[in-house]
C-alpha atoms as a PDB file:
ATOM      1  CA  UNK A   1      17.155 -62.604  -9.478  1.00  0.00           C
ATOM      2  CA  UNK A   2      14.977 -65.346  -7.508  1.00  0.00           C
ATOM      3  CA  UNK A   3      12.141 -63.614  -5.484  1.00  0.00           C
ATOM      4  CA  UNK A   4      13.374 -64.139  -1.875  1.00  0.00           C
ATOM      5  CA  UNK A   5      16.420 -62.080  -3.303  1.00  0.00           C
ATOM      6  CA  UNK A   6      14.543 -58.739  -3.813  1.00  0.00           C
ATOM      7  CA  UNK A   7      12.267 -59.303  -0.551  1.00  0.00           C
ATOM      8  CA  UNK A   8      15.426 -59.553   1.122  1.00  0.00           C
ATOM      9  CA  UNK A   9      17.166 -56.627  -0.543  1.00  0.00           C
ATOM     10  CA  UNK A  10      13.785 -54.554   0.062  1.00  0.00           C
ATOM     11  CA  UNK A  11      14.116 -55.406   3.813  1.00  0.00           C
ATOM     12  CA  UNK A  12      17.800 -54.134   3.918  1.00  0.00           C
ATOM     13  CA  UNK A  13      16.176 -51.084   2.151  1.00  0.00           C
ATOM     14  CA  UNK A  14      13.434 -49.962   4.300  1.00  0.00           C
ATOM     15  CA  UNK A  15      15.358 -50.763   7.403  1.00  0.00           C
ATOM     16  CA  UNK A  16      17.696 -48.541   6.577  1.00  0.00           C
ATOM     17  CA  UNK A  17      15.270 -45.841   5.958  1.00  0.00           C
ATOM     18  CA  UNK A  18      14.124 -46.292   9.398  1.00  0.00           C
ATOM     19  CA  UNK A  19      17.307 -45.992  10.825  1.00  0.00           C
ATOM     20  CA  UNK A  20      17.864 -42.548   8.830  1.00  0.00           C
ATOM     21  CA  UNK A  21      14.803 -41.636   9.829  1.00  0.00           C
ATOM     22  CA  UNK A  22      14.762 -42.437  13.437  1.00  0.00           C
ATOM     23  CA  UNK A  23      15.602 -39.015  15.334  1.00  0.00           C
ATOM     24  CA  UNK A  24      16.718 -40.365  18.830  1.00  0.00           C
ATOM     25  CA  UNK A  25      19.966 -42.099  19.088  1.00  0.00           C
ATOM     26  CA  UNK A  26      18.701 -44.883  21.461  1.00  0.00           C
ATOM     27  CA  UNK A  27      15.793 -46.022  18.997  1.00  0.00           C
ATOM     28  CA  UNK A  28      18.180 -45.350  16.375  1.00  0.00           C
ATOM     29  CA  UNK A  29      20.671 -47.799  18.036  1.00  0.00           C
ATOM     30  CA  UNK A  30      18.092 -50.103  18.174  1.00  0.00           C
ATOM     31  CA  UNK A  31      17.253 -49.885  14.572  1.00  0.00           C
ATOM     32  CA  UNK A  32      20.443 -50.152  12.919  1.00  0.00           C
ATOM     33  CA  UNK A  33      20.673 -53.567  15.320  1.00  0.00           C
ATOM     34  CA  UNK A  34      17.844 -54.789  13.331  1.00  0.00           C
ATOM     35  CA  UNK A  35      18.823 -53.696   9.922  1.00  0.00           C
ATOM     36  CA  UNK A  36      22.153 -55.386  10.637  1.00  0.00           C
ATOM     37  CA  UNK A  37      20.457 -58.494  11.316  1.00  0.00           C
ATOM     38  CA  UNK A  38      18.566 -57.908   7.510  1.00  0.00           C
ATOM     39  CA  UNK A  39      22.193 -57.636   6.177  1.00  0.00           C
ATOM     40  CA  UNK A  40      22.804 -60.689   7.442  1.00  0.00           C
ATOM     41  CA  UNK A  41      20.274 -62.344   5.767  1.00  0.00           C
ATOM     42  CA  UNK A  42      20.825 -60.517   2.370  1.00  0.00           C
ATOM     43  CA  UNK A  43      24.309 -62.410   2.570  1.00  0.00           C
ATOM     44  CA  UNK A  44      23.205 -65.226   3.482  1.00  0.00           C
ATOM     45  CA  UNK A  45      20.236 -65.066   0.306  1.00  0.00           C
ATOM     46  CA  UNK A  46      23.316 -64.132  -1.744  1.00  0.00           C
ATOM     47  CA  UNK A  47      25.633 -67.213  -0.605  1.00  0.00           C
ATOM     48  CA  UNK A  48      28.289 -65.345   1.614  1.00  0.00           C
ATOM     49  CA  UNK A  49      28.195 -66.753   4.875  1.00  0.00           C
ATOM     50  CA  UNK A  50      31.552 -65.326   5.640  1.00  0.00           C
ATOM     51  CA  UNK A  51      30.412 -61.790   5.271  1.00  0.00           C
ATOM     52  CA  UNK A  52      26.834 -62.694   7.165  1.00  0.00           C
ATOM     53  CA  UNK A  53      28.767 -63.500  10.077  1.00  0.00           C
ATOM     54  CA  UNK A  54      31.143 -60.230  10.445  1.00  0.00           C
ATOM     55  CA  UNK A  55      27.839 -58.568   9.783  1.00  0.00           C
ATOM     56  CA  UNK A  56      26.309 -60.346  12.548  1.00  0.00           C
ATOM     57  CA  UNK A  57      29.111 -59.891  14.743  1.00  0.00           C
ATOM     58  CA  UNK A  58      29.665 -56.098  14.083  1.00  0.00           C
ATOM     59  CA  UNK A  59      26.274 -54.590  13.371  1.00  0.00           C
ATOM     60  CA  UNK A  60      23.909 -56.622  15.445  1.00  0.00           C
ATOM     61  CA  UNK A  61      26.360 -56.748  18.564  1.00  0.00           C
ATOM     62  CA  UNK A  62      29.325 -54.883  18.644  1.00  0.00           C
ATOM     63  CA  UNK A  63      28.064 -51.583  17.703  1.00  0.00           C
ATOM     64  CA  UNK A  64      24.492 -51.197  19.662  1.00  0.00           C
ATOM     65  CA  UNK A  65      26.711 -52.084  22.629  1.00  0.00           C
ATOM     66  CA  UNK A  66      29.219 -49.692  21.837  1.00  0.00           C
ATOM     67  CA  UNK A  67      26.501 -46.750  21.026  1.00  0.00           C
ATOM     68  CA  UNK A  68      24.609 -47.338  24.477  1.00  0.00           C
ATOM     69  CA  UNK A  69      27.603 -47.957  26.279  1.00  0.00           C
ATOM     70  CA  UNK A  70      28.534 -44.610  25.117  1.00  0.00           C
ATOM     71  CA  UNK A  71      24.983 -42.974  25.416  1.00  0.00           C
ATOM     72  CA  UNK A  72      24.806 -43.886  28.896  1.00  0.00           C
ATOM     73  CA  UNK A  73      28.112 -42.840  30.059  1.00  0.00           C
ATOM     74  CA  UNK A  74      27.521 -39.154  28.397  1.00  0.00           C
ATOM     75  CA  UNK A  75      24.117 -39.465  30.237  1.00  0.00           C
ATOM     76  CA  UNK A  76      25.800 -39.770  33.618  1.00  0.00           C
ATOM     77  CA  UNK A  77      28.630 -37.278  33.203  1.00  0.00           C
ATOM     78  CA  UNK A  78      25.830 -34.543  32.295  1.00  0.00           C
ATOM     79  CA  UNK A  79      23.749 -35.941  35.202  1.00  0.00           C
ATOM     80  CA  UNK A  80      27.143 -35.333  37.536  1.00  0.00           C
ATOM     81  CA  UNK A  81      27.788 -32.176  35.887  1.00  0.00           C
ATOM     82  CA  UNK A  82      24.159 -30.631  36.966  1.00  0.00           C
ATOM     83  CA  UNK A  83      25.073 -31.532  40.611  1.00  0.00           C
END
Protein backbone atom coordinates (compact mmCIF):
# COMPACT_ATOMS: atom_id res chain seq x y z
CA UNK A 1 0.00 0.00 0.00
CA UNK A 2 1.74 3.37 -1.32
CA UNK A 3 1.44 6.18 1.35
CA UNK A 4 -1.08 8.55 -0.33
CA UNK A 5 -3.30 5.30 -0.14
CA UNK A 6 -3.64 5.18 3.71
CA UNK A 7 -3.75 9.19 4.01
CA UNK A 8 -6.53 8.88 1.77
CA UNK A 9 -8.26 5.95 3.44
CA UNK A 10 -7.61 7.83 6.92
CA UNK A 11 -9.47 10.88 5.45
CA UNK A 12 -12.52 8.69 4.40
CA UNK A 13 -12.16 7.48 8.07
CA UNK A 14 -12.26 10.47 10.18
CA UNK A 15 -14.77 12.12 7.96
CA UNK A 16 -16.97 9.70 8.59
CA UNK A 17 -16.57 9.93 12.24
CA UNK A 18 -17.54 13.44 11.97
CA UNK A 19 -20.50 12.81 10.20
CA UNK A 20 -21.59 10.14 13.01
CA UNK A 21 -20.73 12.42 15.30
CA UNK A 22 -22.30 15.54 14.10
CA UNK A 23 -25.74 15.89 16.11
CA UNK A 24 -27.67 18.41 13.84
CA UNK A 25 -28.91 17.23 10.57
CA UNK A 26 -27.95 20.44 8.64
CA UNK A 27 -24.13 20.27 9.73
CA UNK A 28 -24.51 16.70 9.36
CA UNK A 29 -25.68 17.22 5.71
CA UNK A 30 -22.90 19.23 5.26
CA UNK A 31 -20.47 16.72 6.47
CA UNK A 32 -21.39 13.70 4.73
CA UNK A 33 -21.03 16.26 1.44
CA UNK A 34 -17.49 16.45 2.35
CA UNK A 35 -16.77 12.91 3.23
CA UNK A 36 -18.34 12.05 -0.12
CA UNK A 37 -15.98 14.19 -1.80
CA UNK A 38 -12.98 12.01 0.33
CA UNK A 39 -14.64 8.90 -1.27
CA UNK A 40 -14.09 10.25 -4.29
CA UNK A 41 -10.67 10.62 -3.95
CA UNK A 42 -10.09 7.17 -2.24
CA UNK A 43 -11.36 5.85 -5.76
CA UNK A 44 -9.66 7.80 -7.58
CA UNK A 45 -6.10 6.80 -5.28
CA UNK A 46 -7.38 3.26 -5.92
CA UNK A 47 -7.80 3.59 -9.90
CA UNK A 48 -11.72 3.55 -10.22
CA UNK A 49 -12.74 6.55 -11.83
CA UNK A 50 -16.04 5.04 -12.68
CA UNK A 51 -17.03 4.59 -9.10
CA UNK A 52 -15.37 8.27 -8.13
CA UNK A 53 -17.78 9.76 -10.33
CA UNK A 54 -21.24 8.06 -9.07
CA UNK A 55 -19.70 8.96 -5.76
CA UNK A 56 -19.34 12.42 -6.78
CA UNK A 57 -22.57 12.58 -8.33
CA UNK A 58 -24.60 10.92 -5.45
CA UNK A 59 -22.89 11.86 -2.22
CA UNK A 60 -21.48 15.27 -2.87
CA UNK A 61 -24.70 16.49 -4.84
CA UNK A 62 -27.60 14.55 -5.00
CA UNK A 63 -28.07 13.76 -1.46
CA UNK A 64 -27.15 17.20 0.54
CA UNK A 65 -29.72 18.60 -1.89
CA UNK A 66 -32.14 16.07 -1.23
CA UNK A 67 -31.58 16.26 2.82
CA UNK A 68 -32.02 20.21 2.85
CA UNK A 69 -34.57 20.18 0.39
CA UNK A 70 -36.31 18.01 2.77
CA UNK A 71 -35.14 19.83 6.04
CA UNK A 72 -36.49 22.94 4.85
CA UNK A 73 -39.78 21.87 3.66
CA UNK A 74 -40.47 20.04 7.25
CA UNK A 75 -39.20 23.45 8.62
CA UNK A 76 -41.99 25.35 6.89
CA UNK A 77 -44.88 22.94 7.40
CA UNK A 78 -44.09 23.13 11.33
CA UNK A 79 -43.67 26.92 10.90
CA UNK A 80 -47.44 26.84 9.12
CA UNK A 81 -48.62 24.47 11.59
CA UNK A 82 -47.79 26.98 14.71
CA UNK A 83 -49.93 29.64 12.89
Amino acid sequence: MIPLQSVAILFVALGALCVVLARDVVRQALLFSVYGFGLVVLFMVFQAPDVALSALVVSGIAYPLVLVGAIARVAAHKKRRAE
